[in-house]
N, C-alpha and C. Protein backbone atom coordinates (compact mmCIF):
# COMPACT_ATOMS: atom_id res chain seq x y z
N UNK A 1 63.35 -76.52 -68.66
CA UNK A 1 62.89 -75.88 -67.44
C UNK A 1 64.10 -75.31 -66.71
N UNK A 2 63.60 -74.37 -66.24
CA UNK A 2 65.06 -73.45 -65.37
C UNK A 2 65.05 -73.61 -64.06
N UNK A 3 65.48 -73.08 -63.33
CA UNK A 3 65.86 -73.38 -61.85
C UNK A 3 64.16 -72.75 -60.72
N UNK A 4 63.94 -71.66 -61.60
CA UNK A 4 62.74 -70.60 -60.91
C UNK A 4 61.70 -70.79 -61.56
N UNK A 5 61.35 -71.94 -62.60
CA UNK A 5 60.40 -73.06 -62.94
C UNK A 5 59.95 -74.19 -61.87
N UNK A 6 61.12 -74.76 -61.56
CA UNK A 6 61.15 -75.75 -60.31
C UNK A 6 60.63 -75.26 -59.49
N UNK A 7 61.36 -73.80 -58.86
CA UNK A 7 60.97 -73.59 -57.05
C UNK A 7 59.41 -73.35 -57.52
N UNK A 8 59.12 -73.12 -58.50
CA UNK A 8 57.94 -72.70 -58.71
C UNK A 8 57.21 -73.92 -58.34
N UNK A 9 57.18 -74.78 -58.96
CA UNK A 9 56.29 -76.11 -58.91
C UNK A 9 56.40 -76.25 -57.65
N UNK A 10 57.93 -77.05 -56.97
CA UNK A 10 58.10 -77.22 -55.53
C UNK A 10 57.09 -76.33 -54.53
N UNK A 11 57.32 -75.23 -54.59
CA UNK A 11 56.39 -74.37 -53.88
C UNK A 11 54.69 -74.41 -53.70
N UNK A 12 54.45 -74.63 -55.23
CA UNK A 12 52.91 -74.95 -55.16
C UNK A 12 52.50 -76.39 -54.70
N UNK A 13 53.25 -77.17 -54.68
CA UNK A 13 53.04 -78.86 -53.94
C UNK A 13 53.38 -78.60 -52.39
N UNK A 14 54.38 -77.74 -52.09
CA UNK A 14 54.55 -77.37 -50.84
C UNK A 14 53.01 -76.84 -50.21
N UNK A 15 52.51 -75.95 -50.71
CA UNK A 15 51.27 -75.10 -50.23
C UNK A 15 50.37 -76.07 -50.43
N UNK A 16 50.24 -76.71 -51.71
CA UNK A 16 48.98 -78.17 -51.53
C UNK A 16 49.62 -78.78 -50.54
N UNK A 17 50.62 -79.19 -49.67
CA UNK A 17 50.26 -80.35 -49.04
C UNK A 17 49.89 -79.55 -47.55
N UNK A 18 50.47 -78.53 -47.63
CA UNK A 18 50.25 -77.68 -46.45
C UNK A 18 48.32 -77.13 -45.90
N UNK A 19 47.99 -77.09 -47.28
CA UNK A 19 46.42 -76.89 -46.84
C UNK A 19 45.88 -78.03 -47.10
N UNK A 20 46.55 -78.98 -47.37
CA UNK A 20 45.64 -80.11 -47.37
C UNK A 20 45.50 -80.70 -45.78
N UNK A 21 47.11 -80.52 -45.25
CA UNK A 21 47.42 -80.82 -43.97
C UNK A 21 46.01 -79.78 -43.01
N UNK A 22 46.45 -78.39 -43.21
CA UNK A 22 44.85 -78.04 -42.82
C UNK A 22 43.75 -78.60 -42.50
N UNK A 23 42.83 -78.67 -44.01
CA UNK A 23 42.02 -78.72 -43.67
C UNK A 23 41.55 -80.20 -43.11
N UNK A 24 42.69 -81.08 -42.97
CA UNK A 24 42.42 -82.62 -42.54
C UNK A 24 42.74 -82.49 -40.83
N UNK A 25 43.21 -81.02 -41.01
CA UNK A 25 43.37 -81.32 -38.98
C UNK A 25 41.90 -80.48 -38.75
N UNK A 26 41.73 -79.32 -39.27
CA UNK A 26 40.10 -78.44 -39.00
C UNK A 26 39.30 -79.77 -39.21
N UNK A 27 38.80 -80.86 -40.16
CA UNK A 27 37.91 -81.42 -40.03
C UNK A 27 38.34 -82.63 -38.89
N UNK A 28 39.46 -83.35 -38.63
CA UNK A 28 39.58 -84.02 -37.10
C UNK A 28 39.18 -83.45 -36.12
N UNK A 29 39.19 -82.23 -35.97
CA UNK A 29 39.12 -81.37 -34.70
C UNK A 29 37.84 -80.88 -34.69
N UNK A 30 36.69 -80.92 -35.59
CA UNK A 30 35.28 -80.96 -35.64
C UNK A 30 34.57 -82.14 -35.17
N UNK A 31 35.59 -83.15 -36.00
CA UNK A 31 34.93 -84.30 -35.29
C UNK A 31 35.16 -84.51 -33.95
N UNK A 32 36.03 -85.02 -33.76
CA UNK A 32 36.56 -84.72 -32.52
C UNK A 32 35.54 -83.66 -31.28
N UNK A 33 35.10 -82.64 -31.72
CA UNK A 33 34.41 -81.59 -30.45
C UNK A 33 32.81 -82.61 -30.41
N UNK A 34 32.48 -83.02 -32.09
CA UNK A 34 31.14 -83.66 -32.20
C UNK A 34 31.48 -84.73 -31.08
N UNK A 35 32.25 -85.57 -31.34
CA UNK A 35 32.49 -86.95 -30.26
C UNK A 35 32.33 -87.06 -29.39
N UNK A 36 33.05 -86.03 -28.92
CA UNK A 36 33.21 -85.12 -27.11
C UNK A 36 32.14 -84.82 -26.73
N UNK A 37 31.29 -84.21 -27.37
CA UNK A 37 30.07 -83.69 -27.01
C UNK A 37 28.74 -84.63 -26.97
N UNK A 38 29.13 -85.57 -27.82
CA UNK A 38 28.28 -86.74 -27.26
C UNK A 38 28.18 -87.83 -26.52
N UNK A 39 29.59 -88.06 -25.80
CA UNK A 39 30.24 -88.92 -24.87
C UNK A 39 30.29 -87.76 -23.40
N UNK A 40 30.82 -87.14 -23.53
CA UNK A 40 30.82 -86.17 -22.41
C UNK A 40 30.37 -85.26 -22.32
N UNK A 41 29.29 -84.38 -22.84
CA UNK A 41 28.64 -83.40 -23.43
C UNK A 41 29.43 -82.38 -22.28
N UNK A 42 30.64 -82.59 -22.93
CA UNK A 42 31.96 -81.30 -22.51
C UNK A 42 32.15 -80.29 -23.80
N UNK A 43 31.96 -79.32 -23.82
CA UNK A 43 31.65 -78.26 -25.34
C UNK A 43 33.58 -77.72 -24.91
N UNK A 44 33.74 -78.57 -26.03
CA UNK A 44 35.38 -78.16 -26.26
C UNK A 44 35.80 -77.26 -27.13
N UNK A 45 36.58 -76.14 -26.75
CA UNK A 45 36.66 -75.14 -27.81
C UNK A 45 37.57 -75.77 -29.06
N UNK A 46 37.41 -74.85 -30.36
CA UNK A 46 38.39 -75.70 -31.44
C UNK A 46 39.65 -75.81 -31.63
N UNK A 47 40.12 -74.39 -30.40
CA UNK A 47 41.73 -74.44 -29.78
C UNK A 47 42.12 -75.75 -29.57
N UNK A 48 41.75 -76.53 -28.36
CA UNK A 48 41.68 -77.38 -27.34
C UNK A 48 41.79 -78.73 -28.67
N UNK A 49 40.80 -78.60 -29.04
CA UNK A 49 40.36 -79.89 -30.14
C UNK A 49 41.73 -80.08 -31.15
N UNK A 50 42.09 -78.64 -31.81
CA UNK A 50 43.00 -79.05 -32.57
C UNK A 50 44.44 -79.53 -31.64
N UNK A 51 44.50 -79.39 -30.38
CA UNK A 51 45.86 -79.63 -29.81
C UNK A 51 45.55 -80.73 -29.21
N UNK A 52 44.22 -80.99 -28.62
CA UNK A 52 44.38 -82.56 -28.59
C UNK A 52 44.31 -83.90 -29.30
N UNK A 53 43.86 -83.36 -30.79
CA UNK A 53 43.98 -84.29 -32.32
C UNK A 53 45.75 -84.10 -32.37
N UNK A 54 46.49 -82.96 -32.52
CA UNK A 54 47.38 -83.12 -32.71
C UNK A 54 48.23 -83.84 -31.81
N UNK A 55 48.17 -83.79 -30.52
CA UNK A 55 49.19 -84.30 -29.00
C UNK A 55 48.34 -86.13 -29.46
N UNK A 56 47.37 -86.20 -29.94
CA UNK A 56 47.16 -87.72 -29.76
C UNK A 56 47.61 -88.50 -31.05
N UNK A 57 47.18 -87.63 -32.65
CA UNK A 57 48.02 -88.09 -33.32
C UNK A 57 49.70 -88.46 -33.04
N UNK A 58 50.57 -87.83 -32.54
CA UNK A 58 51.88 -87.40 -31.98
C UNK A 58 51.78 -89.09 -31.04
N UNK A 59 51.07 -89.33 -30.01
CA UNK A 59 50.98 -89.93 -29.06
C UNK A 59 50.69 -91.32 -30.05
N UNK A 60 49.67 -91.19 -31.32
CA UNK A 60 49.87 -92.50 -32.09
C UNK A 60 50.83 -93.10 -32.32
N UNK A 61 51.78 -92.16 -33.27
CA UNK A 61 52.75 -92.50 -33.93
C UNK A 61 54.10 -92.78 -33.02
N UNK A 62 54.05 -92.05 -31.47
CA UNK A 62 55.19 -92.60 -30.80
C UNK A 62 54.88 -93.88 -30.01
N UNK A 63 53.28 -94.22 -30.37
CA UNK A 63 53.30 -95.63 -29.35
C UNK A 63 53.64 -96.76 -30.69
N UNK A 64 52.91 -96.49 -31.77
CA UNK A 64 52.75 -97.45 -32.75
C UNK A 64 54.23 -97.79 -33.52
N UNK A 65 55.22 -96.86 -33.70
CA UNK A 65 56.35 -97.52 -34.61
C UNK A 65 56.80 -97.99 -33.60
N UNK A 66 57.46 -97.83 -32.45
CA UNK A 66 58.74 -98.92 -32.20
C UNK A 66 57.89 -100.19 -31.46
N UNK A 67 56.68 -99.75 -31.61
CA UNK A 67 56.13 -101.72 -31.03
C UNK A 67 55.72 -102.34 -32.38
N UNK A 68 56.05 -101.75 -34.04
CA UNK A 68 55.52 -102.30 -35.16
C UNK A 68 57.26 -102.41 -35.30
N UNK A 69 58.35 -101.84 -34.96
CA UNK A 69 59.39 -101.79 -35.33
C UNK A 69 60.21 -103.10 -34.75
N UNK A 70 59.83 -103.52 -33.21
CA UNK A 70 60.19 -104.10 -32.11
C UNK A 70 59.61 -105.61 -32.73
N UNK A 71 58.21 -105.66 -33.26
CA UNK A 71 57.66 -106.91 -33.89
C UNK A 71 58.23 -107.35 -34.83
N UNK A 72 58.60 -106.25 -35.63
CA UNK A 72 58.87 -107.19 -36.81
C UNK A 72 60.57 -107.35 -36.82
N UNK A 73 61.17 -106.42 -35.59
CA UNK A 73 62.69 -107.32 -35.46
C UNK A 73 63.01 -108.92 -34.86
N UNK A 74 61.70 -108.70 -33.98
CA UNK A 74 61.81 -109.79 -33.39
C UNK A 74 61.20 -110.85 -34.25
N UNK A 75 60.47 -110.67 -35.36
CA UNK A 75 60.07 -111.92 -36.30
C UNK A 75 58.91 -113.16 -36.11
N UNK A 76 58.31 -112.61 -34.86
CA UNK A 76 57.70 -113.83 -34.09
C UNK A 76 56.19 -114.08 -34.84
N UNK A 77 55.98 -112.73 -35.06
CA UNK A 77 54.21 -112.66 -35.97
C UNK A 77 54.28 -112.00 -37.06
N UNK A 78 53.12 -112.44 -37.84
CA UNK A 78 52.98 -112.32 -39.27
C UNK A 78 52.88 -110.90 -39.49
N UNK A 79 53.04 -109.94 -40.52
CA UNK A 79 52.55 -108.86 -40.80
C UNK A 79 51.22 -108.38 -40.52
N UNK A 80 50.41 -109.34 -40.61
CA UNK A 80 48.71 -108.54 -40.38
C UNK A 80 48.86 -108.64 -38.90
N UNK A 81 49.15 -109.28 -38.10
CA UNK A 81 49.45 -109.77 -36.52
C UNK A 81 49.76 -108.58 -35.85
N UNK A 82 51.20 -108.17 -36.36
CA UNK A 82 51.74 -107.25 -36.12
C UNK A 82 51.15 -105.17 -36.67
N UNK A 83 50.29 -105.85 -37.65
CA UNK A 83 49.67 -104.41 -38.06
C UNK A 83 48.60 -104.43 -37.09
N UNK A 84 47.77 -105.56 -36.44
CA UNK A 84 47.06 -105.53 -35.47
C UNK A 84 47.16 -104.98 -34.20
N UNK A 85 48.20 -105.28 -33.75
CA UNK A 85 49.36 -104.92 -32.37
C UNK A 85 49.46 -103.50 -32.42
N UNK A 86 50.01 -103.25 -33.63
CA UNK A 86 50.22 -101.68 -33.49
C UNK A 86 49.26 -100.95 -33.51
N UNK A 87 48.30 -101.18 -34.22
CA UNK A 87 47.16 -100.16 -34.51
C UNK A 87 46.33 -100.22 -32.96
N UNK A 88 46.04 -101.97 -31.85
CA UNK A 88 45.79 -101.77 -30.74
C UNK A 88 46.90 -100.82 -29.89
N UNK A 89 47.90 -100.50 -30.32
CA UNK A 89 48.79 -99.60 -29.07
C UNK A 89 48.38 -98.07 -29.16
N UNK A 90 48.50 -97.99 -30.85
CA UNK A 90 47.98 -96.40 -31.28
C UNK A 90 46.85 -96.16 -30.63
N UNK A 91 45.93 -96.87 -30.42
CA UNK A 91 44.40 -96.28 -30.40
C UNK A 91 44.54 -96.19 -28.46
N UNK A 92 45.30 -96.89 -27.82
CA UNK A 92 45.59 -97.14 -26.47
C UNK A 92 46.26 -95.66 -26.60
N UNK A 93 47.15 -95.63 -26.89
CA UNK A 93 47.84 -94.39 -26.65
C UNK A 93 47.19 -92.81 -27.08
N UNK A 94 47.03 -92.80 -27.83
CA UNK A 94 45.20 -91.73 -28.62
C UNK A 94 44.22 -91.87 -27.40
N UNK A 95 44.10 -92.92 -27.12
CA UNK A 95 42.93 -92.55 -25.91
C UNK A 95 43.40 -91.93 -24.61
N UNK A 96 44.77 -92.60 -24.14
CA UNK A 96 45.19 -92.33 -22.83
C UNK A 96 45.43 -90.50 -23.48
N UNK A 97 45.87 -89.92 -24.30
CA UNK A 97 45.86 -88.87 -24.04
C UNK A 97 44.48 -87.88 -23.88
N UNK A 98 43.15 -88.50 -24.51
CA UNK A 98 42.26 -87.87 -24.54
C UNK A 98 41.60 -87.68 -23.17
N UNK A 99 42.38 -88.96 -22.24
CA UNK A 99 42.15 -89.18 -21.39
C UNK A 99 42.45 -87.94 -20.19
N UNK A 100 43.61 -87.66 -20.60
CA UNK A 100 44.32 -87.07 -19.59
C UNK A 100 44.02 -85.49 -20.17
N UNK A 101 43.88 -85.40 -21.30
CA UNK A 101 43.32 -84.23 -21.63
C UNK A 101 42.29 -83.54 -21.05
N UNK A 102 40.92 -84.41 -21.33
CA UNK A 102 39.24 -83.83 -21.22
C UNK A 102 39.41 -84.42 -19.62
N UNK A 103 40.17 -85.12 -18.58
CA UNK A 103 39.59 -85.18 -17.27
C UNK A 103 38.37 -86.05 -16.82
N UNK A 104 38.27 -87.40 -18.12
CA UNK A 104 37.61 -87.78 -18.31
C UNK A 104 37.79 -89.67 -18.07
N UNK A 105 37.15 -90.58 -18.04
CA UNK A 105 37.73 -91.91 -17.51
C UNK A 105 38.44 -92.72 -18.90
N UNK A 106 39.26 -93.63 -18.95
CA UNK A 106 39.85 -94.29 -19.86
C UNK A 106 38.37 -94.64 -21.08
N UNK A 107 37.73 -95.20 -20.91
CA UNK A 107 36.74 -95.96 -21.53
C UNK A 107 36.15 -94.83 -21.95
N UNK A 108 35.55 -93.79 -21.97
CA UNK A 108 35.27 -92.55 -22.30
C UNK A 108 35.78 -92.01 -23.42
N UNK A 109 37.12 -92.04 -23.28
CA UNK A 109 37.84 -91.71 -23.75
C UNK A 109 37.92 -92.63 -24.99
N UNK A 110 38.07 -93.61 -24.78
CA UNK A 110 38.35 -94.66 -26.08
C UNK A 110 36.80 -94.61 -26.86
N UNK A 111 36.21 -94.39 -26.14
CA UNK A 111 33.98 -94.54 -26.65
C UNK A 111 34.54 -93.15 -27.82
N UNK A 112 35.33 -91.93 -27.24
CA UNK A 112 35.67 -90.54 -28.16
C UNK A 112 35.59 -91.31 -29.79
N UNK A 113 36.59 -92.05 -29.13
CA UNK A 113 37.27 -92.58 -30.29
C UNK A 113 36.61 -93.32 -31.01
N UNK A 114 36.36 -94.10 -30.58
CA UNK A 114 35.37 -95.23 -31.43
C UNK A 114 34.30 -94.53 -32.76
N UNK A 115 33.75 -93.26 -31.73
CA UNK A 115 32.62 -92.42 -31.98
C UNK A 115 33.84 -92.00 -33.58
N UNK A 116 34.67 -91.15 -33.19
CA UNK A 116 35.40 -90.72 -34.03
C UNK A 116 35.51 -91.64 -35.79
N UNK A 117 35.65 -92.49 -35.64
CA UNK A 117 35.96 -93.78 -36.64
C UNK A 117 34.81 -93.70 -37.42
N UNK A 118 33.82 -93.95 -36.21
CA UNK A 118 32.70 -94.01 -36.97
C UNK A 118 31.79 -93.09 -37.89
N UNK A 119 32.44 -91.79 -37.34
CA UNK A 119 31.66 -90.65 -38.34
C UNK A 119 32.61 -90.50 -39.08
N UNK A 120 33.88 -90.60 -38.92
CA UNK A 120 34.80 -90.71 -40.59
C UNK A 120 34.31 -91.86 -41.66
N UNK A 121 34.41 -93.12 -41.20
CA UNK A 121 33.58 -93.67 -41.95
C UNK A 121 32.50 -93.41 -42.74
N UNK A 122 31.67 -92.82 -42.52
CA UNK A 122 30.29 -92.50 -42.67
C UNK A 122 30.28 -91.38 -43.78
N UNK A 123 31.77 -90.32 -43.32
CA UNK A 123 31.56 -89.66 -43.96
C UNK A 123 32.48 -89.81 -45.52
N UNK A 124 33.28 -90.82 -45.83
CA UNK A 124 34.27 -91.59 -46.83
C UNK A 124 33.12 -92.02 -47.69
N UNK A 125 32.36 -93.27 -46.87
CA UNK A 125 31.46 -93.60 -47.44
C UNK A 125 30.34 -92.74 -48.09
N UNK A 126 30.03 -92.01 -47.56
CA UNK A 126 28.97 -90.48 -48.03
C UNK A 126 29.89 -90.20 -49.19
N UNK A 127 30.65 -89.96 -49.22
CA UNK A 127 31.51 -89.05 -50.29
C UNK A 127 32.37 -90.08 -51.30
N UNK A 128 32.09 -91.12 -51.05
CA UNK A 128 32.79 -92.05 -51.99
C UNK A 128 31.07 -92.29 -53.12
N UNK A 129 29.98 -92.66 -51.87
CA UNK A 129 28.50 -92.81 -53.27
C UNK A 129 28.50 -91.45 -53.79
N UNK A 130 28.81 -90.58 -52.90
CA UNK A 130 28.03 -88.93 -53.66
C UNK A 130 29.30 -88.77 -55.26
N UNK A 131 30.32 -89.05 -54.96
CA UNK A 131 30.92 -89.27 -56.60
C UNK A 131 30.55 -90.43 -57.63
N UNK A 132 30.02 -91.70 -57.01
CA UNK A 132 29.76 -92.26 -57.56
C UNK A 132 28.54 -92.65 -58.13
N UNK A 133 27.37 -91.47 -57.60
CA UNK A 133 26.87 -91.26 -58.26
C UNK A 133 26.27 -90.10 -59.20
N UNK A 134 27.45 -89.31 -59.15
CA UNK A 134 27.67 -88.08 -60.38
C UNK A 134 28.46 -88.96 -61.32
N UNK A 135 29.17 -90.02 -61.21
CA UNK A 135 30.13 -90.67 -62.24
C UNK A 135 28.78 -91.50 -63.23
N UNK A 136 27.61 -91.83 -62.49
CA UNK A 136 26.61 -92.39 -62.83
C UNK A 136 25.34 -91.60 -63.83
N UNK A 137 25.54 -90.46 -63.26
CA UNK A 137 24.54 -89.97 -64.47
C UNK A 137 25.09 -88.75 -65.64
């Protein structure tokens, strides 16, 4: 393989992860307007949706590492303890922004969320039987 073999490959894993990144923020940000719209029946445009999936993802990941980072320097709780801790700060921090976003009350905001989980779920599960049962016949 030569050098303009590589960029070749590199490039096409570059563009898969790039539309994969896509279409996993277009379908957060669907869910997301569905959520909204049934907690606050506030009709959020998909502008709005994708910048507040993105500002709250963002808002996950800066509440959740240094209090998963901070736990496990300090040594005091077990790994699942501590995966507990963090994932309660992420979802605290994900809400407070949805919060401050939509103009809407804390608990509202976290109900977004909840709502959110639950139609991903639903829809994993949908799509985990719908292959498994084409693997079936």
């Amino acid at each position: 393989m030569n050098n303009m073999d590589i960029a070749g490959v590199l490039g096409q894993g570059l563009l898969y992860i790039l539309g994969g990144a896509l279409i996993i923020l277009l379908v957060a940000a669907i869910i997301f307007r569905t959520a909204t719209k049934w907690v606050t029946q506030q009709d959020v445009s998909i502008g709005m949706s994708i910048a507040i999936v993105i500002l709250g993802g963002i808002a996950s990941i800066a509440g959740s590492f240094p209090t998963s980072l901070l736990l496990e320097l300090v040594g005091l709780l077990s790994g699942l303890a501590n995966t507990i801790i963090s994932f309660i700060v992420s979802f605290c921090a994900t809400s407070c922004v949805y919060f401050l976003m939509l103009k809407i009350s804390f608990w509202k905001a976290s109900l977004i969320q909840i709502i959110m989980l639950l139609i991903l779920l639903f829809l994993i599960f949908g799509f985990v039987l719908a292959v498994a049962a084409l693997g079936m016949a």
